[in-house]
Protein backbone atom coordinates (compact mmCIF):
# COMPACT_ATOMS: atom_id res chain seq x y z
CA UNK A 1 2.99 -59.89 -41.03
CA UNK A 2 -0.57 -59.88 -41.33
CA UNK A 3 -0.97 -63.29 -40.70
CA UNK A 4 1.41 -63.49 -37.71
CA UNK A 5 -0.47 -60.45 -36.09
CA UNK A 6 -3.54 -62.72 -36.56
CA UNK A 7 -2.77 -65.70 -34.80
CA UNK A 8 -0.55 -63.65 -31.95
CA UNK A 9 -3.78 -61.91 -31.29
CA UNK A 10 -5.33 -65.42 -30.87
CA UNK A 11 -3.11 -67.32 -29.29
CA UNK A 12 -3.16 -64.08 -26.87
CA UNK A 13 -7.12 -64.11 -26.83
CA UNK A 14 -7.34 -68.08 -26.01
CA UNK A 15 -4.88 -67.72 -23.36
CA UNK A 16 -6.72 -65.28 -21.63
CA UNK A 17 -9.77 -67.27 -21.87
CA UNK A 18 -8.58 -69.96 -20.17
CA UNK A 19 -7.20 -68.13 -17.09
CA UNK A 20 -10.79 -67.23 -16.58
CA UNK A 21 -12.52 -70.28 -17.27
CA UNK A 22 -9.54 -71.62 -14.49
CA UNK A 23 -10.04 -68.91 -12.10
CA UNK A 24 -14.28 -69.84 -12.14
CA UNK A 25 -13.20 -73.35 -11.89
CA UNK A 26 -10.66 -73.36 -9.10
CA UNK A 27 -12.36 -70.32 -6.75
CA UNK A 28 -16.06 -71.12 -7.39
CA UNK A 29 -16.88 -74.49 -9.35
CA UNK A 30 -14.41 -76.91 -7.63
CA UNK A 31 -14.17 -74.72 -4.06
CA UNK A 32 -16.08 -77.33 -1.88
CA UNK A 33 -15.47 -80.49 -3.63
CA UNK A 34 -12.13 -80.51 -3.87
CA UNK A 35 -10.31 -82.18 -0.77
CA UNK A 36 -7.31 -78.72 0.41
CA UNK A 37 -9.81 -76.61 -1.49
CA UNK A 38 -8.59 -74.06 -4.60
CA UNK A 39 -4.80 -74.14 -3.69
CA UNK A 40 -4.75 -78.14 -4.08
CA UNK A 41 -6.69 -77.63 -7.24
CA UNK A 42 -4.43 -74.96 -8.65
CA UNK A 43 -1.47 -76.93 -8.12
CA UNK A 44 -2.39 -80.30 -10.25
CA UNK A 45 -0.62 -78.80 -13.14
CA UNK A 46 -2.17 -82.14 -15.08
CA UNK A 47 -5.51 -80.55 -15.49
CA UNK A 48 -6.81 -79.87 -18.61
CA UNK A 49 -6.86 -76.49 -18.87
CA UNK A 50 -3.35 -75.52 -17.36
CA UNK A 51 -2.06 -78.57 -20.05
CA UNK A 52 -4.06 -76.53 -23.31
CA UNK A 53 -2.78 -72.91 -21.22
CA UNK A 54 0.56 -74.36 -21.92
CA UNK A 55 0.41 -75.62 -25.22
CA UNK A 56 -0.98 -72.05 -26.36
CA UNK A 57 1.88 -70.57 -24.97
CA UNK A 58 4.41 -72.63 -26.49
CA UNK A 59 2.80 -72.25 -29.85
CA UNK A 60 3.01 -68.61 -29.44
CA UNK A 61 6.30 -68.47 -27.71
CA UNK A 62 7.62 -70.82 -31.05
CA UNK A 63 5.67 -68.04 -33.29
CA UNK A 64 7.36 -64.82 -31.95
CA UNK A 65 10.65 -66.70 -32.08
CA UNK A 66 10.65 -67.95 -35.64
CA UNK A 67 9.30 -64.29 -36.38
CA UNK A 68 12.74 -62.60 -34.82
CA UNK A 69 14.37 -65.29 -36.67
CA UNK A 70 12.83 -64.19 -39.97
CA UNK A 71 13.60 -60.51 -39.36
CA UNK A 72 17.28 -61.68 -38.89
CA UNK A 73 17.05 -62.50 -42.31
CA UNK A 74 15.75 -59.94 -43.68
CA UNK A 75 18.26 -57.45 -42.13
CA UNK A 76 21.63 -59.88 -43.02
CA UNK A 77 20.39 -61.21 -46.29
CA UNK A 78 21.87 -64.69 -45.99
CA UNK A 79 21.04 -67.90 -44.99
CA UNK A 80 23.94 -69.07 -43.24
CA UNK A 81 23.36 -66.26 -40.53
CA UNK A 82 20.40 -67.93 -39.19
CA UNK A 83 21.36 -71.45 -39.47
CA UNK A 84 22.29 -71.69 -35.97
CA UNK A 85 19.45 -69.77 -34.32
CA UNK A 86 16.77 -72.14 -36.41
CA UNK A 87 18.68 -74.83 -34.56
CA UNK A 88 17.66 -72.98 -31.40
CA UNK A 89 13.92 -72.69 -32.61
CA UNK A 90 14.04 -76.89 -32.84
CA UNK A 91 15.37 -76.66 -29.17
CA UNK A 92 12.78 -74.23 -28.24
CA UNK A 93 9.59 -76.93 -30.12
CA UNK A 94 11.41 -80.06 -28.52
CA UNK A 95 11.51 -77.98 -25.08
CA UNK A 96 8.52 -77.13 -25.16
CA UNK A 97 6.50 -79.88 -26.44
CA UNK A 98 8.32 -82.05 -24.13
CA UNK A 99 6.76 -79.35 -21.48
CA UNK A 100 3.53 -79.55 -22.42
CA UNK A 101 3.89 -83.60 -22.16
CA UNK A 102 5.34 -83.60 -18.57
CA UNK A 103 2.59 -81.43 -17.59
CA UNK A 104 0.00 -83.93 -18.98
CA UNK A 105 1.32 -86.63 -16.94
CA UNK A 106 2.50 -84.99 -13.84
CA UNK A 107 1.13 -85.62 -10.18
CA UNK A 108 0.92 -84.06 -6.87
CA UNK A 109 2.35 -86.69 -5.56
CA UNK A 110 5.89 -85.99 -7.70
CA UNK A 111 6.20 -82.63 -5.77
CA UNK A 112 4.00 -80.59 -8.74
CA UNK A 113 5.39 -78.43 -11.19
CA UNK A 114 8.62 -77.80 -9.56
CA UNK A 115 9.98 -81.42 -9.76
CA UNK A 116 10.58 -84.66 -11.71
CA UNK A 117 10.73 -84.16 -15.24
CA UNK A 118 8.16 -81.45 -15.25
CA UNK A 119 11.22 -79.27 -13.75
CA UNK A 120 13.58 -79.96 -16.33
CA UNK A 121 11.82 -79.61 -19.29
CA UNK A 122 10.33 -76.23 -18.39
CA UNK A 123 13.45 -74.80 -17.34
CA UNK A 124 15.40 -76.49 -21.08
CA UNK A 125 12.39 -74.73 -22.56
CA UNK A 126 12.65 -70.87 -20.74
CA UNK A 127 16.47 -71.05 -21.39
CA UNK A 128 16.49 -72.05 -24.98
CA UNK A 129 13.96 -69.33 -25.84
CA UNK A 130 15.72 -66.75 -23.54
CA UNK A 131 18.93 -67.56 -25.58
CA UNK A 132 17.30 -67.63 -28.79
CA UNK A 133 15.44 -63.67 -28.44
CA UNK A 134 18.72 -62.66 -26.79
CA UNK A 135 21.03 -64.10 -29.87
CA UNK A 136 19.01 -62.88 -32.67
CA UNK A 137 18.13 -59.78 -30.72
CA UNK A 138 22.12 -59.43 -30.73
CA UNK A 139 22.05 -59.67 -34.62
CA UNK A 140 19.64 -57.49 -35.49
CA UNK A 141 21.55 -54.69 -33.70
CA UNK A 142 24.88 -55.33 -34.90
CA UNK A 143 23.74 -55.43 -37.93
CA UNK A 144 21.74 -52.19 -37.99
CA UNK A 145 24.31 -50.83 -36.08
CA UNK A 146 26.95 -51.75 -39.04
CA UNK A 147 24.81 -50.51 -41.66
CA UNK A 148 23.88 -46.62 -39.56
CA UNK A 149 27.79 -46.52 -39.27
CA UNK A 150 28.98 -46.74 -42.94
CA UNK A 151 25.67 -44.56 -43.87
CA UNK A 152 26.91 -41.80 -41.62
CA UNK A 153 30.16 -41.92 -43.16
CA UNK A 154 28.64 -40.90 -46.17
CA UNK A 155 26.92 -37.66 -44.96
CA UNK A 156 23.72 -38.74 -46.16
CA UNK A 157 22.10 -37.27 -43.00
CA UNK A 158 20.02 -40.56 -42.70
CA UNK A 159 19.89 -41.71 -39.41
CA UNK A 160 18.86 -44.99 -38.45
CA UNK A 161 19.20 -45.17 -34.50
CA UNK A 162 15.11 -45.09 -34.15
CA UNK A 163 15.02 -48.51 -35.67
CA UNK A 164 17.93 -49.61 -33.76
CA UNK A 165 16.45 -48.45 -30.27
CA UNK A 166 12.73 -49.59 -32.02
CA UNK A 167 14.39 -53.30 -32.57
CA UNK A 168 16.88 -52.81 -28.57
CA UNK A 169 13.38 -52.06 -26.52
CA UNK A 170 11.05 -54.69 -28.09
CA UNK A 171 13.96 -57.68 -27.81
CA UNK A 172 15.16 -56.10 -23.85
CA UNK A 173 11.07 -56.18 -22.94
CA UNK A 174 10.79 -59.88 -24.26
CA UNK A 175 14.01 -61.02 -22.47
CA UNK A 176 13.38 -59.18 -18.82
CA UNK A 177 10.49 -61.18 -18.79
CA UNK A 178 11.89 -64.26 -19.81
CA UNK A 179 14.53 -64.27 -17.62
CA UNK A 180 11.98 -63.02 -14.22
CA UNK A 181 10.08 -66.04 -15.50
CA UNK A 182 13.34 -68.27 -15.59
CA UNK A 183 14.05 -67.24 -12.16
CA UNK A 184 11.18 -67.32 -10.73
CA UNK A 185 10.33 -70.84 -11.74
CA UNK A 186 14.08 -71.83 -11.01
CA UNK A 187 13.41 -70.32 -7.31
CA UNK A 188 10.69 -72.79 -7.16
CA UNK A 189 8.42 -69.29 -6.28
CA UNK A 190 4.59 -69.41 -7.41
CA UNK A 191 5.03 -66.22 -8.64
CA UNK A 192 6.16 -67.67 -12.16
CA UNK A 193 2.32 -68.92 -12.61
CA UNK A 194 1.53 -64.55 -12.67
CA UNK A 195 4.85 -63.94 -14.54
CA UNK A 196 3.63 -66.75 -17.21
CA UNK A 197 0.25 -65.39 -17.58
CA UNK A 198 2.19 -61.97 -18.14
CA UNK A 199 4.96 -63.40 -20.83
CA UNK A 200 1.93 -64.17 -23.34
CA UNK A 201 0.22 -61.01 -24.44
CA UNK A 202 4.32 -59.21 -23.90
CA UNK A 203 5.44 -61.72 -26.89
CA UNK A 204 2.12 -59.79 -28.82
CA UNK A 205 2.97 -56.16 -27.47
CA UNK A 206 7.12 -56.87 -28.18
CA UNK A 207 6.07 -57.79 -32.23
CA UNK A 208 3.60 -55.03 -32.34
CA UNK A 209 5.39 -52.14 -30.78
CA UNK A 210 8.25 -52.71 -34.01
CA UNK A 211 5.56 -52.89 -36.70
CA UNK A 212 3.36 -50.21 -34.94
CA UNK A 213 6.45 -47.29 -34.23
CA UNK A 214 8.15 -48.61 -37.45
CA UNK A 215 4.91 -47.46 -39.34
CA UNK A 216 4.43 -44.23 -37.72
CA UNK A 217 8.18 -43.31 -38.25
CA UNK A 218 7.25 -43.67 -41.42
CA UNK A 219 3.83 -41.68 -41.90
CA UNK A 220 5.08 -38.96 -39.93
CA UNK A 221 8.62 -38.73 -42.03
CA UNK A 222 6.56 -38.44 -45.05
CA UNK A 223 4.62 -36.01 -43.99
CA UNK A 224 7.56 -33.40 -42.85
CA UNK A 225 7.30 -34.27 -38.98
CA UNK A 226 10.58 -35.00 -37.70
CA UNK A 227 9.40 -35.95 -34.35
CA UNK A 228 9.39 -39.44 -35.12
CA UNK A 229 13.24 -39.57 -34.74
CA UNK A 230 14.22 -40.21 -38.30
CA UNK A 231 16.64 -37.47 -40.06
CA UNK A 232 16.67 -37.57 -43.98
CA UNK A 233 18.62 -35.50 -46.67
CA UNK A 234 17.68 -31.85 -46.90
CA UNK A 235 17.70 -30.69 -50.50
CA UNK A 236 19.05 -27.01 -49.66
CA UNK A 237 17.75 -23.90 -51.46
CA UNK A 238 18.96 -22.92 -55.00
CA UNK A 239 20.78 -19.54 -54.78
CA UNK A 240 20.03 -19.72 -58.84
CA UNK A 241 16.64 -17.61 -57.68
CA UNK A 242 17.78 -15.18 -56.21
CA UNK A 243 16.58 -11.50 -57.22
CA UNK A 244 18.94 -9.47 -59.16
CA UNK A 245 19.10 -5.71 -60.17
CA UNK A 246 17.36 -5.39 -63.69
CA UNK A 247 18.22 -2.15 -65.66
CA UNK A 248 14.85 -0.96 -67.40
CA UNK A 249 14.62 1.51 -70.55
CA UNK A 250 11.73 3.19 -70.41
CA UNK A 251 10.92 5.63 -73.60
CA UNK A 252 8.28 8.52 -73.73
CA UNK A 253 6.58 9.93 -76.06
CA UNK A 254 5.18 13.44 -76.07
CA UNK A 255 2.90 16.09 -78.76
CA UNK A 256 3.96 19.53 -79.72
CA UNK A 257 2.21 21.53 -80.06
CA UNK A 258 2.51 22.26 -83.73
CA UNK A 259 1.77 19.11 -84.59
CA UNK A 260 4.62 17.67 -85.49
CA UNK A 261 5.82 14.15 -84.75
CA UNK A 262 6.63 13.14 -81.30
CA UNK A 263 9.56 13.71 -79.62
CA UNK A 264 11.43 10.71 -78.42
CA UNK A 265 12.76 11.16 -75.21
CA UNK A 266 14.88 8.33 -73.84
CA UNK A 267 15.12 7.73 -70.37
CA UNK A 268 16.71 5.04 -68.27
CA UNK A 269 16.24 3.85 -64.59
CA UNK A 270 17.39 1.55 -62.46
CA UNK A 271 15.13 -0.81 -60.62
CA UNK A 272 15.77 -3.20 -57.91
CA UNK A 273 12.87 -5.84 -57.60
């Protein structure tokens, strides 16, 4: 997890970088030299930069996929469960290498972005990552779902809905942007250029927000806070310790005055403590 952090927080980083380094290029470095100025320049999808911008994103996009897929795993415990949706993740690396290739060799004078093979490929590639979050997104609930449902039967009074709604938000954030993304593109609208510098650093937030909540459940459980959503078994208070009546003999002892041996004078009382 460590590891996949790492290089989401890279991938994230680098893709960030290179909007800039675009944004000084297009509005500043290129604004008088290129014939149409920065609109003309923005729109040759085959420059460098937009080509690498894309190839970071599907290496990320392939990353937070196979990392879903993994979790599906985890949670079902069997191989043949995620058979199908590593299928998907080859659909999503063919999509979207095959992307990053009609972007490399694309022209203005093709239409852009929107057209020629350019079109197809990027729209394969949104809808076969859209499917795959959504399906394995699908299993993780079910099966969390399943296993909350035959714990409750058994009055354990452990609750596992925070992971559930933990696991629902992450995969419904990831797929709401997908699918504006998917639309947006599909609409042939510039606004999927803002909605695909937005998907990048979501895929980060979507895998950290699980690890992140998932570890202060946690913390805070241990610790006696129940604020963190997660019920566990109260041990209830032993009766055994209860205080009781205890009968107490007291004796005293007292002198005559003669002398002679003390007088033994038993008394008994009743306490309650």
């Amino acid at each position: 997890m460590v590891t996949i952090a790492t290089l989401l927080f890279v991938f994230s980083t680098m893709h960030i970088g290179v909007d800039i380094h675009r944004i000084i290029q297009g509005l500043v470095d290129n604004r008088n030299f290129i014939p149409g100025g920065p609109p003309v320049w923005f729109e040759d999808v085959s420059q460098f930069t937009f080509v690498f911008k894309s190839a970071i994103y599907s290496f990320q996009t392939i990353t937070g996929d196979a990392v879903v897929i993994y979790r599906c795993y985890v949670v079902w415990q069997s191989i043949y469960v995620i058979i199908f949706p590593i299928m998907m993740l080859l659909g999503v690396a063919v999509t979207a290498a095959g992307s990053v290739y009609a972007c490399s060799r694309a022209t203005l004078a093709q239409g852009g972005i929107f057209f020629g093979d350019t079109d197809q490929w990027i729209t394969s590639f949104y809808a076969a990552t859209l499917s795959t979050n959504m399906l394995c997104t699908l299993l993780l609930v079910f099966r969390i779902w399943q296993i909350n449902s035959r714990v409750s039967r058994g009055h354990t009074g452990v609750s596992l809905k925070p992971v559930l709604l933990i696991v629902m938000d992450a995969g419904v954030l990831y797929s709401v942007t997908l699918l504006s993304a998917l639309i947006a593109f599909v609409s042939k609208s510039n606004g999927q250029f803002i909605v695909l510098d937005m998907v990048t650093p979501i895929i980060s937030i979507a895998f950290y927000m699980v690890i992140i909540r998932v570890g202060i459940a946690s913390v805070t459980s241990q610790r006696g806070d129940n604020s963190s959503g997660f019920t566990h078994p109260v041990t209830p208070m032993r009766s055994d310790f209860a205080m009781r009546p205890l009968e107490v003999h007291i004796t005293q002892l007292s002198e005559t005055q003669k002398g002679e041996f003390p007088e033994s004078i038993g008394t008994r009382k009743e306490m309650m403590a």
